[in-house]
PDB file of N, CA and C in Angstrom:
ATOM      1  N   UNK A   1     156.580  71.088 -40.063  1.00  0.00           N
ATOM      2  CA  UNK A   1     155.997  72.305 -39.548  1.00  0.00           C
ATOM      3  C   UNK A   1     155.038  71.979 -38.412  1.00  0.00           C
ATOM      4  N   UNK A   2     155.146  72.749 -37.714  1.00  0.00           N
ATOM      5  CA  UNK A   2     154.211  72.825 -36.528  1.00  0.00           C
ATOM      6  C   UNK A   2     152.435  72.796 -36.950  1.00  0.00           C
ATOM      7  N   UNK A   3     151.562  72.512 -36.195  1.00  0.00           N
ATOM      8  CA  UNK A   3     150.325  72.348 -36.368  1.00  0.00           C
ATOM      9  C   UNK A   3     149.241  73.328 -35.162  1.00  0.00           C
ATOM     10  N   UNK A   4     148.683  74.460 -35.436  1.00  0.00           N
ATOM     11  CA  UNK A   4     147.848  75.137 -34.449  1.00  0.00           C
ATOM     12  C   UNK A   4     146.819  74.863 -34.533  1.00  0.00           C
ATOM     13  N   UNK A   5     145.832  74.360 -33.305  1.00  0.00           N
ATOM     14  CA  UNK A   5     144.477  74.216 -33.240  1.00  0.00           C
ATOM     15  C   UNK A   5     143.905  75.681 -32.946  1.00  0.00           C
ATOM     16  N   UNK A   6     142.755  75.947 -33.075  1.00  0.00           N
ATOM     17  CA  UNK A   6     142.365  76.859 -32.878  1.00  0.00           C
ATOM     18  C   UNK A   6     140.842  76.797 -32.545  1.00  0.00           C
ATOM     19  N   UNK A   7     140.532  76.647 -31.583  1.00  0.00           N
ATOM     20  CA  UNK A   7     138.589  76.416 -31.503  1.00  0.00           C
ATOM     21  C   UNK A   7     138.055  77.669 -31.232  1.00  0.00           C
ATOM     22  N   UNK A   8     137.351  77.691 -31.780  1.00  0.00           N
ATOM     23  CA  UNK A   8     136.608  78.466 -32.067  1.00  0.00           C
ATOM     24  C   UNK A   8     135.625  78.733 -30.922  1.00  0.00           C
ATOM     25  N   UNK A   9     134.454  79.999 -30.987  1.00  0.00           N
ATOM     26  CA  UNK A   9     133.690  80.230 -29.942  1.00  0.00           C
ATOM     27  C   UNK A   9     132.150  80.043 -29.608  1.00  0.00           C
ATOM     28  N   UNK A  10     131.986  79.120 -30.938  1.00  0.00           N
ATOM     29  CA  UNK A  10     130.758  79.092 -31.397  1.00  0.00           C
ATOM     30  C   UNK A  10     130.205  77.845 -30.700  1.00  0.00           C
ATOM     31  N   UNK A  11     129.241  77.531 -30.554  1.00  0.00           N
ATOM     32  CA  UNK A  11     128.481  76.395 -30.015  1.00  0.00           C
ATOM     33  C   UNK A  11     128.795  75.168 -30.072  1.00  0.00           C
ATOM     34  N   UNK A  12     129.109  74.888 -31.272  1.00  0.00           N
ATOM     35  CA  UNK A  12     129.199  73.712 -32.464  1.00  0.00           C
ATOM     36  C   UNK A  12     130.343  73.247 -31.415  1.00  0.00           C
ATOM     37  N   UNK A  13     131.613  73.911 -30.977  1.00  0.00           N
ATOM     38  CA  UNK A  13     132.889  73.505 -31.011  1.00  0.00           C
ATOM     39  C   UNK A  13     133.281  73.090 -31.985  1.00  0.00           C
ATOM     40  N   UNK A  14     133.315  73.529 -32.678  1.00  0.00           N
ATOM     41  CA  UNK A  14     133.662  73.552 -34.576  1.00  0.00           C
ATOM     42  C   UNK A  14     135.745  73.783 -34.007  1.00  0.00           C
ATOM     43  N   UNK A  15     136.338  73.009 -34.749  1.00  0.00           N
ATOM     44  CA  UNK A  15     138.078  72.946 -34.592  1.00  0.00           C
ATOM     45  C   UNK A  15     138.890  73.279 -35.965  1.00  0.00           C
ATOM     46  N   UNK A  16     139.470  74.037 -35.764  1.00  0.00           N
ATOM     47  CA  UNK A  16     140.083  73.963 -37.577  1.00  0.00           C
ATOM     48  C   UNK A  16     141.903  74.203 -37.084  1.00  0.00           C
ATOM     49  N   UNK A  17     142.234  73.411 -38.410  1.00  0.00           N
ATOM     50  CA  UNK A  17     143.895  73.565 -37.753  1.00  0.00           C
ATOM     51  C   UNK A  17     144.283  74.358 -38.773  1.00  0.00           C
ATOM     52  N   UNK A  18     146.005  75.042 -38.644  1.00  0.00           N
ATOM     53  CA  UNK A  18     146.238  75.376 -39.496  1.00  0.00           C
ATOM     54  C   UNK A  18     147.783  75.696 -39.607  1.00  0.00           C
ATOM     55  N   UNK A  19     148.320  75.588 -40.403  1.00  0.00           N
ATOM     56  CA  UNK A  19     149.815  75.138 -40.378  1.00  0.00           C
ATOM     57  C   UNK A  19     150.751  76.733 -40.257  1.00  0.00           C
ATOM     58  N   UNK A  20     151.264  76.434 -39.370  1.00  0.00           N
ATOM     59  CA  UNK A  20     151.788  77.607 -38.619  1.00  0.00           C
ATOM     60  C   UNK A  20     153.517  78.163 -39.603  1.00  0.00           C
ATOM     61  N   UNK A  21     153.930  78.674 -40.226  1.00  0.00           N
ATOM     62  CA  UNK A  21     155.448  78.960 -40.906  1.00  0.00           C
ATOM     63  C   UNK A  21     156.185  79.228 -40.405  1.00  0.00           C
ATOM     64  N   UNK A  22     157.708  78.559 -41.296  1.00  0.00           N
ATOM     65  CA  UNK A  22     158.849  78.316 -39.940  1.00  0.00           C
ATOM     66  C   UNK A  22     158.805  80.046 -39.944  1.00  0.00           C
ATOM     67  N   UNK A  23     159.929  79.978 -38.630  1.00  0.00           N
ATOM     68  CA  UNK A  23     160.396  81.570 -38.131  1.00  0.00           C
ATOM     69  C   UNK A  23     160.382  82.265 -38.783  1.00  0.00           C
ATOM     70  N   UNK A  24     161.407  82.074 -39.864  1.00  0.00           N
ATOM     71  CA  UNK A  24     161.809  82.846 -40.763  1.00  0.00           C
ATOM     72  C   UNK A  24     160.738  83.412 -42.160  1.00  0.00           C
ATOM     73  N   UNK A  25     159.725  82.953 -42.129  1.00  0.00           N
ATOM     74  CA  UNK A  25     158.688  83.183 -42.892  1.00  0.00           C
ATOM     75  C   UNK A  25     157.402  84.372 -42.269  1.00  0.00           C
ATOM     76  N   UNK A  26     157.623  84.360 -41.132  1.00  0.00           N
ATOM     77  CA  UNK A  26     156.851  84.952 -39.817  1.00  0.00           C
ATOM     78  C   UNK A  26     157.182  86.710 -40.278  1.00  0.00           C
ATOM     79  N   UNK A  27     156.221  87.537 -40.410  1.00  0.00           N
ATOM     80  CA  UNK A  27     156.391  88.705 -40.539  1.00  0.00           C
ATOM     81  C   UNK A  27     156.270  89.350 -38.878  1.00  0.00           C
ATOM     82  N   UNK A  28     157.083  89.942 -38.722  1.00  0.00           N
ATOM     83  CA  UNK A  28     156.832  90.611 -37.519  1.00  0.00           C
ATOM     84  C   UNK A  28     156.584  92.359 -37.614  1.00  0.00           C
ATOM     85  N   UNK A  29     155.498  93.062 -37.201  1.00  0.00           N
ATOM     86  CA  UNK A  29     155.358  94.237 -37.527  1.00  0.00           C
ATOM     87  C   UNK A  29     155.806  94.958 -35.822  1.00  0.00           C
ATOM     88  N   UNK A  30     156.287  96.408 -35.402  1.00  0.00           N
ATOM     89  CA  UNK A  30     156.595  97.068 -34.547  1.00  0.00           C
ATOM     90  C   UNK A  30     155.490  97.037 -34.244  1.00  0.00           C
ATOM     91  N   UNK A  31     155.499  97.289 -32.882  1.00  0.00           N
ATOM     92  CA  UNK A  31     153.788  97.128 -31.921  1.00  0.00           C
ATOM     93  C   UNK A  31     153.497  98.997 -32.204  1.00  0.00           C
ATOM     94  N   UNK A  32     152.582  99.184 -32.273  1.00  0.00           N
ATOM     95  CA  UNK A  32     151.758 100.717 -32.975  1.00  0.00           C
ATOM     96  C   UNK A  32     151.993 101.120 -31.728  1.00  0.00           C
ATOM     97  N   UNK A  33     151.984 102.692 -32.518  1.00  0.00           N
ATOM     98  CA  UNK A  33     152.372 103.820 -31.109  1.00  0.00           C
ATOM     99  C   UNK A  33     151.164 104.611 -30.961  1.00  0.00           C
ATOM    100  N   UNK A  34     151.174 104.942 -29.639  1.00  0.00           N
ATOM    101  CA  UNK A  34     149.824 105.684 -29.795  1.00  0.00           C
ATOM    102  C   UNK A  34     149.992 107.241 -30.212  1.00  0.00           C
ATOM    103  N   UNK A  35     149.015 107.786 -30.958  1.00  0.00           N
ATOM    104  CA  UNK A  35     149.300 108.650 -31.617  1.00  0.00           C
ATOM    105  C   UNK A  35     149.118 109.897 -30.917  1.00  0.00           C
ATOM    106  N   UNK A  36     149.901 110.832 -30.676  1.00  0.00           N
ATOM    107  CA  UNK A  36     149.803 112.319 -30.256  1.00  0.00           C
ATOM    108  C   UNK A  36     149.011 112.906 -30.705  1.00  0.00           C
ATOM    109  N   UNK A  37     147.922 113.317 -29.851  1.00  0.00           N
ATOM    110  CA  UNK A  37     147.152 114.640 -30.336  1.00  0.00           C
ATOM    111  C   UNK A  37     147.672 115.965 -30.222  1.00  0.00           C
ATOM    112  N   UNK A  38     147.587 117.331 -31.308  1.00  0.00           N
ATOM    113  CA  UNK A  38     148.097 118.159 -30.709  1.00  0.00           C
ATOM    114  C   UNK A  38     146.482 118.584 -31.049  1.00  0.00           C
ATOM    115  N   UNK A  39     146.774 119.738 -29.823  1.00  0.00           N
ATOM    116  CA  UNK A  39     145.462 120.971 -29.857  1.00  0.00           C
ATOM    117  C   UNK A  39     145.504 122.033 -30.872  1.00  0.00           C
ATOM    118  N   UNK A  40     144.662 121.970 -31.321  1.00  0.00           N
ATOM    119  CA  UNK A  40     144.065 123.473 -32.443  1.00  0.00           C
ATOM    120  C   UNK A  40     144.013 124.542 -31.114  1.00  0.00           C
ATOM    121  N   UNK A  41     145.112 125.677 -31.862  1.00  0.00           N
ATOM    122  CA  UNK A  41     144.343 126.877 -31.608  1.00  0.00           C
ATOM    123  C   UNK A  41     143.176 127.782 -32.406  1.00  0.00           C
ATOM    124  N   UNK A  42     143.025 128.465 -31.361  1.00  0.00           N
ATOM    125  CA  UNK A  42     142.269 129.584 -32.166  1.00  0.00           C
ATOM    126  C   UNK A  42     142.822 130.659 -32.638  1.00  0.00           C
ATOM    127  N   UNK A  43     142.395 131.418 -33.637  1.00  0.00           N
ATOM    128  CA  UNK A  43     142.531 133.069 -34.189  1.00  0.00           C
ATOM    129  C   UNK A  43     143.009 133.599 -33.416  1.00  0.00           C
ATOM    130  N   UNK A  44     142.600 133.793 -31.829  1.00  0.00           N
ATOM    131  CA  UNK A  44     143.089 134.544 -30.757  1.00  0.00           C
ATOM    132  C   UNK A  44     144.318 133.895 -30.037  1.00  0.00           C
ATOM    133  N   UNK A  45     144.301 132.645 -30.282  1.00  0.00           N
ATOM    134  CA  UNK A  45     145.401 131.980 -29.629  1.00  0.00           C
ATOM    135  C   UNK A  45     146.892 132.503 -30.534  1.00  0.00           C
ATOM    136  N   UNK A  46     146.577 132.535 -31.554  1.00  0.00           N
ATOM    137  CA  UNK A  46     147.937 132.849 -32.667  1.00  0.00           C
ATOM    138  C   UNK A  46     148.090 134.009 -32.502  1.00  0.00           C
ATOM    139  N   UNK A  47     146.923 135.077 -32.672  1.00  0.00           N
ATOM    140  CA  UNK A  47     147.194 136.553 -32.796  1.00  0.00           C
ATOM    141  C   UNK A  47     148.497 136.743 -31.109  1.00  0.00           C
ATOM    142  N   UNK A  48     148.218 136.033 -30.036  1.00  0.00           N
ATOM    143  CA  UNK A  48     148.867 136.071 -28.936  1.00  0.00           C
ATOM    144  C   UNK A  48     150.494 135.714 -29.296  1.00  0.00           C
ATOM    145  N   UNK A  49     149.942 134.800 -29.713  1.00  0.00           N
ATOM    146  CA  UNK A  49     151.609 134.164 -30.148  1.00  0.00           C
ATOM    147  C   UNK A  49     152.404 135.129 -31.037  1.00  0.00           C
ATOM    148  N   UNK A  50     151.979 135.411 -32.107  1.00  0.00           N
ATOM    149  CA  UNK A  50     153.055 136.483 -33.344  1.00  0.00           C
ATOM    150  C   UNK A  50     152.558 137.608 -32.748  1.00  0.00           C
ATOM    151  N   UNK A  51     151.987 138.232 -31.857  1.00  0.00           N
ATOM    152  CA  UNK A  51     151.946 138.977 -31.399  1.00  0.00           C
ATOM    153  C   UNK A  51     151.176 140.601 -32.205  1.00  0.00           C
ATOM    154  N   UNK A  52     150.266 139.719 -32.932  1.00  0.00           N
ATOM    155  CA  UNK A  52     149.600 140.912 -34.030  1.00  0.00           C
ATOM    156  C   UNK A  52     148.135 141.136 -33.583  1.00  0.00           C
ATOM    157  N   UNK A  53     147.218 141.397 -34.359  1.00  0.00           N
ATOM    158  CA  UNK A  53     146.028 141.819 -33.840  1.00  0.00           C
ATOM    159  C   UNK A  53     145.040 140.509 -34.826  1.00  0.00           C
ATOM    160  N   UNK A  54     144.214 140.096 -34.109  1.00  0.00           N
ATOM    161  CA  UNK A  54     143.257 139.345 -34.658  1.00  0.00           C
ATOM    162  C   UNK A  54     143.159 139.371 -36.271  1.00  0.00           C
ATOM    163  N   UNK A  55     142.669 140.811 -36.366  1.00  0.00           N
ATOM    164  CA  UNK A  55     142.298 140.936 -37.938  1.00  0.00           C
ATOM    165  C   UNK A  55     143.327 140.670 -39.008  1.00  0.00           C
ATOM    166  N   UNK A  56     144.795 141.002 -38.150  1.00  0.00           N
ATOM    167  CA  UNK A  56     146.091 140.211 -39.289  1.00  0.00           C
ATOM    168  C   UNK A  56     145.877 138.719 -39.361  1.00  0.00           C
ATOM    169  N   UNK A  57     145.177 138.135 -38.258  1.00  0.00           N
ATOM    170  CA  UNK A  57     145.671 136.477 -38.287  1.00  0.00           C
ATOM    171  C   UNK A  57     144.290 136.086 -39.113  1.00  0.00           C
ATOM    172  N   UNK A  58     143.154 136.785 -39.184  1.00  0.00           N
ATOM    173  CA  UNK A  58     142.034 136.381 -40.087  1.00  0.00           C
ATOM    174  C   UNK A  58     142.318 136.722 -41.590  1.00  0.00           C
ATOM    175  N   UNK A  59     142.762 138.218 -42.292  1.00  0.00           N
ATOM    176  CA  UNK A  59     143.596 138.632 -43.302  1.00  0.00           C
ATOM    177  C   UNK A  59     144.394 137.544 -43.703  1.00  0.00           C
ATOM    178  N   UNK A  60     145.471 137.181 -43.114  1.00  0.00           N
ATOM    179  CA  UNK A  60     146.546 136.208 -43.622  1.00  0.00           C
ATOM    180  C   UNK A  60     146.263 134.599 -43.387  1.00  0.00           C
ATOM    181  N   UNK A  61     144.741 134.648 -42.925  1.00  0.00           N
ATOM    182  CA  UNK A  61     144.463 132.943 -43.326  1.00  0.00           C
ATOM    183  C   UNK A  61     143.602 132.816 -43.966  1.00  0.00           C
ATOM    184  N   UNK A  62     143.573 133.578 -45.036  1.00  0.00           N
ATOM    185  CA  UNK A  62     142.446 133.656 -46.358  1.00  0.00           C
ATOM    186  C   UNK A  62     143.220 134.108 -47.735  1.00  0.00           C
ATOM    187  N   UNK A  63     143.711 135.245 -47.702  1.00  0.00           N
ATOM    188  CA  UNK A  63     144.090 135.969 -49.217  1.00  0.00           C
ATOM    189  C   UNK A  63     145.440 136.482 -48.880  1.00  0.00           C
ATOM    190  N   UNK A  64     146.161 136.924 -48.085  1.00  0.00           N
ATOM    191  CA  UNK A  64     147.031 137.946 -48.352  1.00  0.00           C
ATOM    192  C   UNK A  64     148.848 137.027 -47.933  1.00  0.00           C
ATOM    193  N   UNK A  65     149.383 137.604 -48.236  1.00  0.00           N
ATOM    194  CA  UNK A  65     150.718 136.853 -48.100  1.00  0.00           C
ATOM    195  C   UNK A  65     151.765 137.606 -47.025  1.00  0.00           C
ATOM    196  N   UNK A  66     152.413 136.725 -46.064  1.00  0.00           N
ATOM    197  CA  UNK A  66     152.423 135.698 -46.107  1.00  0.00           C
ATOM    198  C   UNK A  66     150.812 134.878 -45.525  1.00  0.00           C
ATOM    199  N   UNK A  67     150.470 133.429 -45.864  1.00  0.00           N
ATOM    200  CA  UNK A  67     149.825 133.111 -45.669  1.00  0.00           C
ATOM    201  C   UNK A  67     149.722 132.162 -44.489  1.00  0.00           C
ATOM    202  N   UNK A  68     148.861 132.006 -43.565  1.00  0.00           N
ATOM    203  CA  UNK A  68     149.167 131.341 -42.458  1.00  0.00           C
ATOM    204  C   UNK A  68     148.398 129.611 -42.723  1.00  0.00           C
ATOM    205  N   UNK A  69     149.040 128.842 -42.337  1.00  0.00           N
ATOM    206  CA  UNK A  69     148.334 127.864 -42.397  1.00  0.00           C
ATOM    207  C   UNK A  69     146.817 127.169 -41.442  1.00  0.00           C
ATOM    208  N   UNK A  70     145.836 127.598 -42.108  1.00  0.00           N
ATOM    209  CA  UNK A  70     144.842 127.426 -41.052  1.00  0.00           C
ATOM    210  C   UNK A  70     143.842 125.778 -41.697  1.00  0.00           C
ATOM    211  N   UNK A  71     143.150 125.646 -40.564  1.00  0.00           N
ATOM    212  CA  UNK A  71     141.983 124.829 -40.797  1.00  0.00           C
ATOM    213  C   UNK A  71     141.011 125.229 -40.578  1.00  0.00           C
ATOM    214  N   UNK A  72     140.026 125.257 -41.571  1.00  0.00           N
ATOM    215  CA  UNK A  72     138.226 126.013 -41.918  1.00  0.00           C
ATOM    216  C   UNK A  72     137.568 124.713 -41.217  1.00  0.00           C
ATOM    217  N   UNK A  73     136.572 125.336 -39.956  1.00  0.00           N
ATOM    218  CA  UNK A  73     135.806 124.706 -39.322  1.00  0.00           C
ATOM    219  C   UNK A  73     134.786 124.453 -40.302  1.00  0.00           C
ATOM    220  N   UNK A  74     133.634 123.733 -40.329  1.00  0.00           N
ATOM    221  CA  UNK A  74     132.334 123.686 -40.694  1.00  0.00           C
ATOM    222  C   UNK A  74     131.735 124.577 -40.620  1.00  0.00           C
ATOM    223  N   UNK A  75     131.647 125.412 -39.260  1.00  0.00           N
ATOM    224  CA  UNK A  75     130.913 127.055 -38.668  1.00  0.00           C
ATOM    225  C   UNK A  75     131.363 127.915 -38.998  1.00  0.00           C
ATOM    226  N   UNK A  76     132.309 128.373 -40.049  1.00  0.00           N
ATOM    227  CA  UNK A  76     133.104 129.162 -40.687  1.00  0.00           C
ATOM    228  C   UNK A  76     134.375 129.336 -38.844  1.00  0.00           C
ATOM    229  N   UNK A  77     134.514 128.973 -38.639  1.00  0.00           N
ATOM    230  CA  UNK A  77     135.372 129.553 -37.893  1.00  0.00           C
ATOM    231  C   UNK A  77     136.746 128.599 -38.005  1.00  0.00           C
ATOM    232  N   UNK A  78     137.837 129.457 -37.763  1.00  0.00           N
ATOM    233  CA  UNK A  78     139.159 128.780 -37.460  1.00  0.00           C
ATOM    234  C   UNK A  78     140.262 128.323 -36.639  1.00  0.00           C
ATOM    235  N   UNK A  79     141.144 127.445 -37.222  1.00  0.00           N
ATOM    236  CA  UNK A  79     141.597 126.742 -36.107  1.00  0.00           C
ATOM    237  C   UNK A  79     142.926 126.191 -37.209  1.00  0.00           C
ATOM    238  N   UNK A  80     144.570 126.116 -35.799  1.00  0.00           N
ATOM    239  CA  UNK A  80     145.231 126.092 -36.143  1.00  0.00           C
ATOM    240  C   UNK A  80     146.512 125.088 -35.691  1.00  0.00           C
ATOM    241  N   UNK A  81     147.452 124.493 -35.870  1.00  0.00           N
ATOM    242  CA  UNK A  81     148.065 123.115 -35.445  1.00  0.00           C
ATOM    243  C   UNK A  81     149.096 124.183 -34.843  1.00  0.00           C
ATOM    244  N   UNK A  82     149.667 124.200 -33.850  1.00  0.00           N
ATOM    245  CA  UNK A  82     150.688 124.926 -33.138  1.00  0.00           C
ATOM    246  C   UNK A  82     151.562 124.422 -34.169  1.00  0.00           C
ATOM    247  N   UNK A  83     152.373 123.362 -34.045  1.00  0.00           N
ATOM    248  CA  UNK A  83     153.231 122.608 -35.023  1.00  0.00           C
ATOM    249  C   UNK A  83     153.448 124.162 -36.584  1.00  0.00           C
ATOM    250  N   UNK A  84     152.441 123.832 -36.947  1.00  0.00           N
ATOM    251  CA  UNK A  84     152.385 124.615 -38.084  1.00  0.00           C
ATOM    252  C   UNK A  84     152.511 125.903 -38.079  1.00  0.00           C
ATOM    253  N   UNK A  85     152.274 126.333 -36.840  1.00  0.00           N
ATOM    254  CA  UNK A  85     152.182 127.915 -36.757  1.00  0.00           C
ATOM    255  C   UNK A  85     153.672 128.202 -36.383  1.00  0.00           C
ATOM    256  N   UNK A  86     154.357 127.630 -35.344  1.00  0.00           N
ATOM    257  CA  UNK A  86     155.810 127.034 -35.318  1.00  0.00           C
ATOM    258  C   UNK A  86     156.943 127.176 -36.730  1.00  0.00           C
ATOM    259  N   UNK A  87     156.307 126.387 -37.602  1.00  0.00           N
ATOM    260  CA  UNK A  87     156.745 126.107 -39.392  1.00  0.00           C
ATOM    261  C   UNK A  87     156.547 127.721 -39.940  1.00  0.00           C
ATOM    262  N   UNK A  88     155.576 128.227 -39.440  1.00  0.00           N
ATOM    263  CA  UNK A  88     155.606 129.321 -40.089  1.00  0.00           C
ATOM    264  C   UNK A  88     156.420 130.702 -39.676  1.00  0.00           C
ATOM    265  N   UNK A  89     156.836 130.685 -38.412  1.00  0.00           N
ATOM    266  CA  UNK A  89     157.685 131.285 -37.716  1.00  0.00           C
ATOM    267  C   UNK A  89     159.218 131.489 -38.295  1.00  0.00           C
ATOM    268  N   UNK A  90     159.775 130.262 -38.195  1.00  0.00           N
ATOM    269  CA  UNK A  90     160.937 129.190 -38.432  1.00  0.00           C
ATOM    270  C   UNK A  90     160.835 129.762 -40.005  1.00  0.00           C
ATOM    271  N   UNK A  91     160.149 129.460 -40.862  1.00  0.00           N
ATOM    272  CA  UNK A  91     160.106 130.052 -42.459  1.00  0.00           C
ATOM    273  C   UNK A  91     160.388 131.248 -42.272  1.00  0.00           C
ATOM    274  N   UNK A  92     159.432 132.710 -41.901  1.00  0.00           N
ATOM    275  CA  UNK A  92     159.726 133.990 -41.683  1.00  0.00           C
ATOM    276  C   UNK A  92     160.834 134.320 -41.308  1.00  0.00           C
ATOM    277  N   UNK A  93     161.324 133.436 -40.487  1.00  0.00           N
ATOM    278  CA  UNK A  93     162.658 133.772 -39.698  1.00  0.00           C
ATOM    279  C   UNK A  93     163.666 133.689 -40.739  1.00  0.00           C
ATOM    280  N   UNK A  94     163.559 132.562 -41.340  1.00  0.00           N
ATOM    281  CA  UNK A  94     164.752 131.750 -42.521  1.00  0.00           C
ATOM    282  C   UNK A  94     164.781 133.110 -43.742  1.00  0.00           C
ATOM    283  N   UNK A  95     163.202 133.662 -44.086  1.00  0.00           N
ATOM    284  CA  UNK A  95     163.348 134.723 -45.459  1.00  0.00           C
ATOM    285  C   UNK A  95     163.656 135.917 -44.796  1.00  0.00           C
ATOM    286  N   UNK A  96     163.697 135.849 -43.723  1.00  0.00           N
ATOM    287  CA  UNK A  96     163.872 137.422 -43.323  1.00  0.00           C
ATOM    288  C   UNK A  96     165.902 137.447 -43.014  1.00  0.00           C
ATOM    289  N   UNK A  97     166.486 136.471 -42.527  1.00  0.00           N
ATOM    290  CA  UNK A  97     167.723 136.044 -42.572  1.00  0.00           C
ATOM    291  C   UNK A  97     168.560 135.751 -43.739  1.00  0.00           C
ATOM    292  N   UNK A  98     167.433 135.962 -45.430  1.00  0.00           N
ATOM    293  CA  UNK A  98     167.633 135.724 -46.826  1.00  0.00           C
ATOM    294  C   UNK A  98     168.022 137.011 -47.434  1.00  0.00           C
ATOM    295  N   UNK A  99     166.986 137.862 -46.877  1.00  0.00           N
ATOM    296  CA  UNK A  99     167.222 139.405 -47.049  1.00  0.00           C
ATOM    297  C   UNK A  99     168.421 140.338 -46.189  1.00  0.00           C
ATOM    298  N   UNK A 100     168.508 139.753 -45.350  1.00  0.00           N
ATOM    299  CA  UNK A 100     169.777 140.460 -44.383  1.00  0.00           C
ATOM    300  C   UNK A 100     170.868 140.559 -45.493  1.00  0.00           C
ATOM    301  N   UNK A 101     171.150 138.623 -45.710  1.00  0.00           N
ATOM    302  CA  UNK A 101     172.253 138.808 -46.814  1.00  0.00           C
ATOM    303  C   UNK A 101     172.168 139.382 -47.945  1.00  0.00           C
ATOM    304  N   UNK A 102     171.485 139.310 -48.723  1.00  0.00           N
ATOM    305  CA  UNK A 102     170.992 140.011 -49.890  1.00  0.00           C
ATOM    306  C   UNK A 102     171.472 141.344 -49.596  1.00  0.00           C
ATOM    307  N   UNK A 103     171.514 142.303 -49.051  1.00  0.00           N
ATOM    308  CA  UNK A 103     171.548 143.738 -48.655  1.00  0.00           C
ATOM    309  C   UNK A 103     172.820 143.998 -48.675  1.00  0.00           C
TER     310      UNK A 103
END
């Protein structure tokens, strides 16, 4: 097996070796991706989108059904993952296309 020196950064020049494993012992991990942020909307940003009035998108991200998926700020105020609001669309769409047949 191969042998790696490695010195160190410290004053001393302190040296330590250390025995390196064949290839095949070598774990190799995928180099990390950087991660996508998406933006929170707001209450007003959604009410725009489904096209309802504020007080439905505050109503249906607390008690009433269907329920919207929100995130509770610290300041009581809210905020929402497009992604998710998307999911919730795509669902409505799917039960409301459940009932067509049904009929």
């Amino acid at each position: 097996m191969d042998k790696i020196t490695f010195l160190s950064s410290s004053a001393n020049g302190f040296e330590s070796t250390m025995k390196q494993p064949p290839d095949s012992q070598i774990i190799r991990r995928p180099p990390k991706r950087a991660v996508e942020v998406e933006s929170l909307l707001t209450a007003e940003d959604v009410a725009k989108r489904l096209n309802v009035s504020n007080d439905w998108v505050w109503d249906h991200s607390s008690r009433k059904k269907p329920f919207l998926p929100v995130i509770r700020m610290g300041d009581g105020t809210l905020r929402y993952r497009q992604s998710a609001i998307e999911s919730f669309i795509d669902e409505r769409e799917r039960i409301s296309a459940m009932r067509r047949r049904a009929s």
